[in-house]
C-alpha atoms as a PDB file:
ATOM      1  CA  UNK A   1     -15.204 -38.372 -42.166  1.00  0.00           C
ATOM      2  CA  UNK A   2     -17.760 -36.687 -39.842  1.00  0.00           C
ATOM      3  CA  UNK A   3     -15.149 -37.609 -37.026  1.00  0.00           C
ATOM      4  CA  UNK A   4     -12.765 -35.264 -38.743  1.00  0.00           C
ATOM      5  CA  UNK A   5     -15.540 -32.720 -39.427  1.00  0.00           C
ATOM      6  CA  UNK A   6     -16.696 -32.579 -35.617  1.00  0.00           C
ATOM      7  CA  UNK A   7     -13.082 -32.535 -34.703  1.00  0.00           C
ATOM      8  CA  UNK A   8     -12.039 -29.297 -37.016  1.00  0.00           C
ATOM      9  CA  UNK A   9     -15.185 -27.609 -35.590  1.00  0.00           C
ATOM     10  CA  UNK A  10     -14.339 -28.236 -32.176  1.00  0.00           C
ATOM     11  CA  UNK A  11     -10.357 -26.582 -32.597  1.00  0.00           C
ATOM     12  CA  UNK A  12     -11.962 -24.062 -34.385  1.00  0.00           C
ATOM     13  CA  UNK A  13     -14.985 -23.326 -31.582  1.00  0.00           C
ATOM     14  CA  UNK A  14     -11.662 -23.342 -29.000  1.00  0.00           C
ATOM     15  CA  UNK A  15      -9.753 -21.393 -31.423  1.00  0.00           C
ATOM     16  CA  UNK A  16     -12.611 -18.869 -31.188  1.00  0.00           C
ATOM     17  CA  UNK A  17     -13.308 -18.633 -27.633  1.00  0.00           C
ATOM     18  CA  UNK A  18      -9.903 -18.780 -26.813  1.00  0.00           C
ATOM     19  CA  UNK A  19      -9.387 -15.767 -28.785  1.00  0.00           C
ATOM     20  CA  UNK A  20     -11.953 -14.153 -27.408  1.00  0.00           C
ATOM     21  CA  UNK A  21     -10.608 -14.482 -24.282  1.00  0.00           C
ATOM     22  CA  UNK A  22      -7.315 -13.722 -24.429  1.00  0.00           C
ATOM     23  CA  UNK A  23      -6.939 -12.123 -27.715  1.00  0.00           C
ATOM     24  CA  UNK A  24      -8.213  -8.634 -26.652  1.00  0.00           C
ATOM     25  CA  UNK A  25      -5.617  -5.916 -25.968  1.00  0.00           C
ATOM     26  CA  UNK A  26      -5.796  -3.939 -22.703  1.00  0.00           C
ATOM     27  CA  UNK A  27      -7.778  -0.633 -23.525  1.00  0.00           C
ATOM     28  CA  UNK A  28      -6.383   2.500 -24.048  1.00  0.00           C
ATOM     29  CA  UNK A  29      -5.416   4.490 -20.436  1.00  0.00           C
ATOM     30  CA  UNK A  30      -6.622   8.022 -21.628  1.00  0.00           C
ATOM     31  CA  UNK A  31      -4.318  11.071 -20.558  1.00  0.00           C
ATOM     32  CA  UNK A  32      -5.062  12.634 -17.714  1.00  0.00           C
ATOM     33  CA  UNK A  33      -7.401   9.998 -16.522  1.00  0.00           C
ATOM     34  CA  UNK A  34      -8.339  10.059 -12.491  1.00  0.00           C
ATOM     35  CA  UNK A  35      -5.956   7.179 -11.625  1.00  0.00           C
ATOM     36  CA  UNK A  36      -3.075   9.592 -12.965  1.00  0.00           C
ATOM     37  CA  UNK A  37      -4.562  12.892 -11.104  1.00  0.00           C
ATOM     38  CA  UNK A  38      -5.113  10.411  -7.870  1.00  0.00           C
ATOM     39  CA  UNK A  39      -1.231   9.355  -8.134  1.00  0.00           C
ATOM     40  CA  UNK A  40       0.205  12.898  -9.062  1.00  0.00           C
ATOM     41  CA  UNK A  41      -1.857  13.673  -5.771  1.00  0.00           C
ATOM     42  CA  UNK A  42      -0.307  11.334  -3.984  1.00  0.00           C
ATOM     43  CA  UNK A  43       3.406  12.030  -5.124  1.00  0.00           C
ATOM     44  CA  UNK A  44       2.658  15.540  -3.591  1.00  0.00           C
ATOM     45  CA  UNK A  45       1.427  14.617  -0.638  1.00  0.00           C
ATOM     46  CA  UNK A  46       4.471  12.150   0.059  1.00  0.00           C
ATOM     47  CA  UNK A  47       6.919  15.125  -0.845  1.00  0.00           C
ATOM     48  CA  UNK A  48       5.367  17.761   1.520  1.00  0.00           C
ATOM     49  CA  UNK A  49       5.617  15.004   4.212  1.00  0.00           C
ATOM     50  CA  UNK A  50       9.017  14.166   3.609  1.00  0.00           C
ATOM     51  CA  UNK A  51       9.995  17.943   3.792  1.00  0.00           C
ATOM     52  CA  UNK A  52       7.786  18.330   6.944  1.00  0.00           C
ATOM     53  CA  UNK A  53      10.030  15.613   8.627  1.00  0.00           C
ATOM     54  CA  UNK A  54      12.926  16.642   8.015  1.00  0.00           C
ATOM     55  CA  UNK A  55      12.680  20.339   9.161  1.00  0.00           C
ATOM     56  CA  UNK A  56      10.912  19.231  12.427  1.00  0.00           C
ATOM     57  CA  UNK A  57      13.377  19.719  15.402  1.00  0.00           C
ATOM     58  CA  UNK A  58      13.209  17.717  18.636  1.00  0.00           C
ATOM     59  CA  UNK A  59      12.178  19.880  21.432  1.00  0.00           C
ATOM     60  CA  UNK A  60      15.036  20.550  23.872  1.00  0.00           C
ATOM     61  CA  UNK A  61      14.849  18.766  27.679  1.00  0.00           C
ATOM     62  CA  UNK A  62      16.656  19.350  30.321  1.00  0.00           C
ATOM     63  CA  UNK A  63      19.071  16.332  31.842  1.00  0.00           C
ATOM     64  CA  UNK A  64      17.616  17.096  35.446  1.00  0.00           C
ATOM     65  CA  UNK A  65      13.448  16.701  33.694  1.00  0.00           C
ATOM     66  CA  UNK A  66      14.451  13.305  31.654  1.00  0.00           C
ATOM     67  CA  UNK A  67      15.625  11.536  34.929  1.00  0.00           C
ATOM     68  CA  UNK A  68      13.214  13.018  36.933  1.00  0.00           C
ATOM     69  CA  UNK A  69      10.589  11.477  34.495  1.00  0.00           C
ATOM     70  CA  UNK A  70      12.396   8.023  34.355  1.00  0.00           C
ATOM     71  CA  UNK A  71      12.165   7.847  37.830  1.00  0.00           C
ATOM     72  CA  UNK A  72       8.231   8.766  37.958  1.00  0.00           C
ATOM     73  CA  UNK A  73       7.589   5.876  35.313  1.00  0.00           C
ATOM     74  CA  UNK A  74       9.959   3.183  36.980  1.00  0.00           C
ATOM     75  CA  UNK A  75       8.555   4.228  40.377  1.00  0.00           C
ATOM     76  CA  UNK A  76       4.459   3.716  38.478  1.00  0.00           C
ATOM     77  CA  UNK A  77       5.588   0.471  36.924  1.00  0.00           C
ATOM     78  CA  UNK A  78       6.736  -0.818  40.143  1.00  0.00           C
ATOM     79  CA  UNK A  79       3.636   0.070  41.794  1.00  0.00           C
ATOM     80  CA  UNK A  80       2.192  -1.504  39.269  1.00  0.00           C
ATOM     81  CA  UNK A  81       3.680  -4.537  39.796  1.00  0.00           C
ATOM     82  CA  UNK A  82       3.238  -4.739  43.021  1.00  0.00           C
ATOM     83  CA  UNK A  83      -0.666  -4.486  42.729  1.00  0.00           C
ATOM     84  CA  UNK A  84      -0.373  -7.244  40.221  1.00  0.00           C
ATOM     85  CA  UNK A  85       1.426  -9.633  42.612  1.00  0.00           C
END
């Protein structure tokens, strides 16, 4: 008998903390609480980039000032190189 009585109180003191534990509900997110202001921030600040990309041209080069900077880089890199070796 007081192996059945220290056995029911032992479920029930697990019953309990396991309740306890797990039983609680998450709390209430109030409206307009700073992790809502700090993502509505955000979700702004990802639109006005996404518009400021898209309208930004690519400066105009010449053909004649690309090559004539691919040559100056190819011609440092070999140089380079060469120092290396």
């Amino acid at each position: 008998m007081k192996r059945l009585l220290a056995l029911a109180a032992g479920v029930a003191g697990l019953w309990a903390v396991l309740r306890r534990r797990y039983g609680r509900s998450a709390p209430a997110v109030e409206e307009g609480s700073p992790a809502d202001d700090l993502r509505a921030q955000l979700a702004e600040s990802r639109a006005a980039e996404a518009d400021a990309d898209v309208e930004t041209p690519a400066p105009a080069v010449a053909e004649s000032e690309l090559d004539s900077r691919r040559r100056d880089v190819h011609e440092r890199a070999r140089q380079a190189i060469d120092e290396l070796a």
